[in-house]
PDB file of N, CA and C in Angstrom:
ATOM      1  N   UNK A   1      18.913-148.972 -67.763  1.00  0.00           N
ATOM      2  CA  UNK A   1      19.292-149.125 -69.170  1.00  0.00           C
ATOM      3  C   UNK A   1      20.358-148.105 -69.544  1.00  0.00           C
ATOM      4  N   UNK A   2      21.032-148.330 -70.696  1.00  0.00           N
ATOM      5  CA  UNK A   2      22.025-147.295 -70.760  1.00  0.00           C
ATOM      6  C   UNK A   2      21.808-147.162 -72.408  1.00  0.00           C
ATOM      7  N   UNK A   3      22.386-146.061 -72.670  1.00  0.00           N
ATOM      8  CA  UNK A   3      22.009-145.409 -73.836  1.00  0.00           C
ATOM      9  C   UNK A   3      21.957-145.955 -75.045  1.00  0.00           C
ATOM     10  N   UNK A   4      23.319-147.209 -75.272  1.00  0.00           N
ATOM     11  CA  UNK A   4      23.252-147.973 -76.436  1.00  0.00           C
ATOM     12  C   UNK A   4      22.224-149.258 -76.200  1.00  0.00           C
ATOM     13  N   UNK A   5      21.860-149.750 -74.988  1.00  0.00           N
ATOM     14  CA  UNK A   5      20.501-150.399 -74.722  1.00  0.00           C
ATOM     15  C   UNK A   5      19.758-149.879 -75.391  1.00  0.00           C
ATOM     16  N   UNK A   6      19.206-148.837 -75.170  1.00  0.00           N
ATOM     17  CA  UNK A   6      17.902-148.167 -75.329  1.00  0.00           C
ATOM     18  C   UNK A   6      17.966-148.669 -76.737  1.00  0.00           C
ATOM     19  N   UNK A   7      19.001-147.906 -77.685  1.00  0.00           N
ATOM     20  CA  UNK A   7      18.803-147.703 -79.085  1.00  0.00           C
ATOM     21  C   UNK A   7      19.406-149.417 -79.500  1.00  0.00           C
ATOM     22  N   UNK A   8      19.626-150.071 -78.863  1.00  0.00           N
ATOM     23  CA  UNK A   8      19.517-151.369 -79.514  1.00  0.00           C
ATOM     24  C   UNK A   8      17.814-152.505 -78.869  1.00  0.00           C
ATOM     25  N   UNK A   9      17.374-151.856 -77.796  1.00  0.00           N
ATOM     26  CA  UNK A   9      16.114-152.530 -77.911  1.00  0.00           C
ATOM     27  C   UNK A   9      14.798-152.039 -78.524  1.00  0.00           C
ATOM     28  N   UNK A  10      15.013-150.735 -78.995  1.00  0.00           N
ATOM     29  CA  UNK A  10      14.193-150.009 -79.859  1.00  0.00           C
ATOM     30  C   UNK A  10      14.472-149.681 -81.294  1.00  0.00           C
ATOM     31  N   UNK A  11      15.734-150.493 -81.545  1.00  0.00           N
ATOM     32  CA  UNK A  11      16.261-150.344 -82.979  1.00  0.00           C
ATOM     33  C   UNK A  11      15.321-150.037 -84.074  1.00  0.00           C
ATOM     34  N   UNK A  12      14.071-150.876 -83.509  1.00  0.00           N
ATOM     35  CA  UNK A  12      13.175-150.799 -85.212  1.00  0.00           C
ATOM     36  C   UNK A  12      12.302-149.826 -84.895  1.00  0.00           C
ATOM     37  N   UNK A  13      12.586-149.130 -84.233  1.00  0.00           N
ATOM     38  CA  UNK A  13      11.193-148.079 -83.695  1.00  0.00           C
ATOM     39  C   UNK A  13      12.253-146.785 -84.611  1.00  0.00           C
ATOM     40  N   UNK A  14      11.076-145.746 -84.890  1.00  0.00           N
ATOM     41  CA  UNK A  14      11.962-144.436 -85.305  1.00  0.00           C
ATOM     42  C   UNK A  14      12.527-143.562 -84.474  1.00  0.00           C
ATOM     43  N   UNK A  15      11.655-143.646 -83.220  1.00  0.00           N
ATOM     44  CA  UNK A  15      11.906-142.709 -82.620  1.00  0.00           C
ATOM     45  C   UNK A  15      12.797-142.840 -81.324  1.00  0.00           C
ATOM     46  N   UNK A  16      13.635-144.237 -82.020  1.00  0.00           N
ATOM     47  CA  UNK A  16      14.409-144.783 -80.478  1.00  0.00           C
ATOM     48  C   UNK A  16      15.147-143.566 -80.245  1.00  0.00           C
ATOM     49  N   UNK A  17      15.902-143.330 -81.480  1.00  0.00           N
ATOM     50  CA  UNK A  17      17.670-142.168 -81.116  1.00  0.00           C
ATOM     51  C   UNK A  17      16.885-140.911 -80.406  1.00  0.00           C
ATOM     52  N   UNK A  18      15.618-140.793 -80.669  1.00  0.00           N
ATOM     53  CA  UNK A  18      15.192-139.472 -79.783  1.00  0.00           C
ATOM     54  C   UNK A  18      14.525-139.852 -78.626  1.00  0.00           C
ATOM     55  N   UNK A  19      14.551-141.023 -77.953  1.00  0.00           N
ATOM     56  CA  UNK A  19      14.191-141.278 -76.657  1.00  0.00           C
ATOM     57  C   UNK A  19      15.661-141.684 -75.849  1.00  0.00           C
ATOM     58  N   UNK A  20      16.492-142.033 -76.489  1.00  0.00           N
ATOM     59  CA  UNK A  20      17.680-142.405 -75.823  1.00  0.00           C
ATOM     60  C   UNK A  20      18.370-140.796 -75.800  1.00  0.00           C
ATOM     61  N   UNK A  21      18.131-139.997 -76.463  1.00  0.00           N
ATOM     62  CA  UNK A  21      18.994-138.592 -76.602  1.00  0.00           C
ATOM     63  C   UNK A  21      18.284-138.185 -75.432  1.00  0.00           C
ATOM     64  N   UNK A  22      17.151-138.238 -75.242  1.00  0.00           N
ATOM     65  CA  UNK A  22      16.097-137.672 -73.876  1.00  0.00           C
ATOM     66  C   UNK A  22      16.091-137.812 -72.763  1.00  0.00           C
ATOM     67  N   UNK A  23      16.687-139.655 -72.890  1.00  0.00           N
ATOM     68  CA  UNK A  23      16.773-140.408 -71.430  1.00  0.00           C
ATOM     69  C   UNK A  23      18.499-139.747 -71.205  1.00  0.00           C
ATOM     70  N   UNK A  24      19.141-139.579 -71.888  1.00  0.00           N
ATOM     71  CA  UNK A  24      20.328-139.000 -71.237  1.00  0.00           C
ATOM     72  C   UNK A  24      20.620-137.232 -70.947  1.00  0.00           C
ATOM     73  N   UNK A  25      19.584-136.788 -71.569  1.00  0.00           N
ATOM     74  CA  UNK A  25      19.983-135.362 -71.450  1.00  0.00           C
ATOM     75  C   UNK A  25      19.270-135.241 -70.088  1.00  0.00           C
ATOM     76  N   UNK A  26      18.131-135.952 -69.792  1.00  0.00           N
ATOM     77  CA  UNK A  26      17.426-136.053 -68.528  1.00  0.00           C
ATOM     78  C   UNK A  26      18.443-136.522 -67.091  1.00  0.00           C
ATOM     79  N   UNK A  27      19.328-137.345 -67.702  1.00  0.00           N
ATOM     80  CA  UNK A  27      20.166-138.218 -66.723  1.00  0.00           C
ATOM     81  C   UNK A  27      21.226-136.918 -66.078  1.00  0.00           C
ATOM     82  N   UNK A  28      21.872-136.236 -67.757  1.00  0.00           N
ATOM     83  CA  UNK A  28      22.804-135.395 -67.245  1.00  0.00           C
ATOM     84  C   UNK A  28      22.292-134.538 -66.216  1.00  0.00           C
ATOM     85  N   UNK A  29      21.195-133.875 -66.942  1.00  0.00           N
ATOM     86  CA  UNK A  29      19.906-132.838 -66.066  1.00  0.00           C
ATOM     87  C   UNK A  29      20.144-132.895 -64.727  1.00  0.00           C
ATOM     88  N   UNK A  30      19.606-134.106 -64.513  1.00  0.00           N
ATOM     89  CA  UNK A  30      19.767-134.069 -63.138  1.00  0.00           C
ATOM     90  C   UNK A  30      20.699-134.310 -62.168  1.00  0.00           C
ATOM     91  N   UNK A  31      22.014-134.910 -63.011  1.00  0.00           N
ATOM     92  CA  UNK A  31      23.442-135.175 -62.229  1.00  0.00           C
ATOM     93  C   UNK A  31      23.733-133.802 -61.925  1.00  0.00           C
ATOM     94  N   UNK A  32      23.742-132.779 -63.005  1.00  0.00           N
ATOM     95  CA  UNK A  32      24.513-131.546 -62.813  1.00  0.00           C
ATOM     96  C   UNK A  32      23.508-130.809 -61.481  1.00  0.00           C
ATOM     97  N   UNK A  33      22.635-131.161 -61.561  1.00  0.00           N
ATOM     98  CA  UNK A  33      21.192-130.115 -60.470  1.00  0.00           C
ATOM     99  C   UNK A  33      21.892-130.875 -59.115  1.00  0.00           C
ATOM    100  N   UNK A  34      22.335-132.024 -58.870  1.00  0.00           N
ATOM    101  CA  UNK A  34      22.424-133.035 -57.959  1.00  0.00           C
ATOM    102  C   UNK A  34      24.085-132.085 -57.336  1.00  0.00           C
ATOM    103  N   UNK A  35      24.982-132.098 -58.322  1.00  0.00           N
ATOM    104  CA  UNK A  35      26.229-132.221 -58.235  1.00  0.00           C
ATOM    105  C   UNK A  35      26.717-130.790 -57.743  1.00  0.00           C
ATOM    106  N   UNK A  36      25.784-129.466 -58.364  1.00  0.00           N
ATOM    107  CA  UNK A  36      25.595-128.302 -58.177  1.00  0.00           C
ATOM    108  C   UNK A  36      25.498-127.899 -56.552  1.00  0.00           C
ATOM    109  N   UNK A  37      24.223-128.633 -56.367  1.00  0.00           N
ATOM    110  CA  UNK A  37      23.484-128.091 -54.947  1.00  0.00           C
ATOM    111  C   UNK A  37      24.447-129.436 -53.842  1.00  0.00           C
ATOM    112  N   UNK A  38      25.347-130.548 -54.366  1.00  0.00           N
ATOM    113  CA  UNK A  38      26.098-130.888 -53.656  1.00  0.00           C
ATOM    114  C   UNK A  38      27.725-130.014 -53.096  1.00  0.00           C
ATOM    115  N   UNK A  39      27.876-129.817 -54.512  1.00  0.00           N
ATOM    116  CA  UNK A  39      29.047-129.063 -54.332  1.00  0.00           C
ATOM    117  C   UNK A  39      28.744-127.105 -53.392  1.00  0.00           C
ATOM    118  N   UNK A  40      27.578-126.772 -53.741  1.00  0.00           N
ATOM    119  CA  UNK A  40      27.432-125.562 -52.449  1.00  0.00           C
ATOM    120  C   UNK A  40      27.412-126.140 -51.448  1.00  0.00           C
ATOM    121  N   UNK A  41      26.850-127.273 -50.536  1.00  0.00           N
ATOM    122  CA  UNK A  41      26.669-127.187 -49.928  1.00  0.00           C
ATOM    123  C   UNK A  41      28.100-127.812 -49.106  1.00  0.00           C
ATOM    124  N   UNK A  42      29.044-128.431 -49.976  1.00  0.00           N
ATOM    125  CA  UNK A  42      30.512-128.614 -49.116  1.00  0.00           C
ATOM    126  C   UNK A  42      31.183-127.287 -49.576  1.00  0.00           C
ATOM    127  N   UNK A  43      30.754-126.259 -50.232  1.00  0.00           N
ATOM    128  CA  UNK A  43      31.751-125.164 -50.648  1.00  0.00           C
ATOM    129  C   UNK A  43      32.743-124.664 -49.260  1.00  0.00           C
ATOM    130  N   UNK A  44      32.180-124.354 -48.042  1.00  0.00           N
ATOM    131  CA  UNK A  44      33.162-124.057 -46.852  1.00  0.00           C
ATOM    132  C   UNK A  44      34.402-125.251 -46.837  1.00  0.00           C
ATOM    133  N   UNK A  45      33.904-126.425 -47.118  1.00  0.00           N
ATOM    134  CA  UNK A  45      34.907-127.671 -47.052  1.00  0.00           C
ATOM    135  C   UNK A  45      35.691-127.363 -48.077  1.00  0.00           C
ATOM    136  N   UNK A  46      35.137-127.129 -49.197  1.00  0.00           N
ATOM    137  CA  UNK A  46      36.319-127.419 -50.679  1.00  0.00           C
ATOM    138  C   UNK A  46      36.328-126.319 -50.952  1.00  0.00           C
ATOM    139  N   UNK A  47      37.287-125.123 -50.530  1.00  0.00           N
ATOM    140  CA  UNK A  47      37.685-124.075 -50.883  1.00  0.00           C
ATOM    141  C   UNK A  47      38.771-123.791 -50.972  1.00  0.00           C
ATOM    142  N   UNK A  48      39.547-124.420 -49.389  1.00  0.00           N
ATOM    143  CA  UNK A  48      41.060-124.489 -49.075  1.00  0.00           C
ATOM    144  C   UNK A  48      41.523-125.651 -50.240  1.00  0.00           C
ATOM    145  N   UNK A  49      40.605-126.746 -50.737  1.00  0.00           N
ATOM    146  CA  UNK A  49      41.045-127.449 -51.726  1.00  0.00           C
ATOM    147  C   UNK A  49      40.676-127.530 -53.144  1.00  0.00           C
ATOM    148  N   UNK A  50      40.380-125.981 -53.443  1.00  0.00           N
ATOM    149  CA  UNK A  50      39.968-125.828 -54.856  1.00  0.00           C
ATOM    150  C   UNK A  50      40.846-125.767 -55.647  1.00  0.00           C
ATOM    151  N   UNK A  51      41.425-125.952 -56.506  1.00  0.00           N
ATOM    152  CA  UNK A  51      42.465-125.504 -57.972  1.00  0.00           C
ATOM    153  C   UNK A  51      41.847-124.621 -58.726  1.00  0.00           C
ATOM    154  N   UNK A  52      40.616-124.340 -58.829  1.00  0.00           N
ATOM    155  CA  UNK A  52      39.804-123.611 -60.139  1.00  0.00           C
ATOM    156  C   UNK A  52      39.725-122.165 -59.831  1.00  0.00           C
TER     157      UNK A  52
END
């Protein structure tokens, strides 16, 4: 489901906008935990090709 799903199949509920704010802060949560411990672990690879 994606975020404007959520809050359009729970429209009449109150507490949709705070389950869809949840289901994505959860989503980011774990992209960044994912993306983090991906990116150490190519850090020897992407160093010679860092810009930052």
């Amino acid at each position: 489901l994606t975020w404007g799903g959520i809050i359009w199949i729970f429209n009449t509920q109150i507490f949709a906008y705070r389950i869809a704010v949840g289901t994505m802060t959860l989503f980011v949560i774990i992209g960044l935990v994912i993306l983090l411990k991906w990116k150490r672990e190519l850090k020897p690879i992407n160093e010679q090709f860092s810009t930052v």
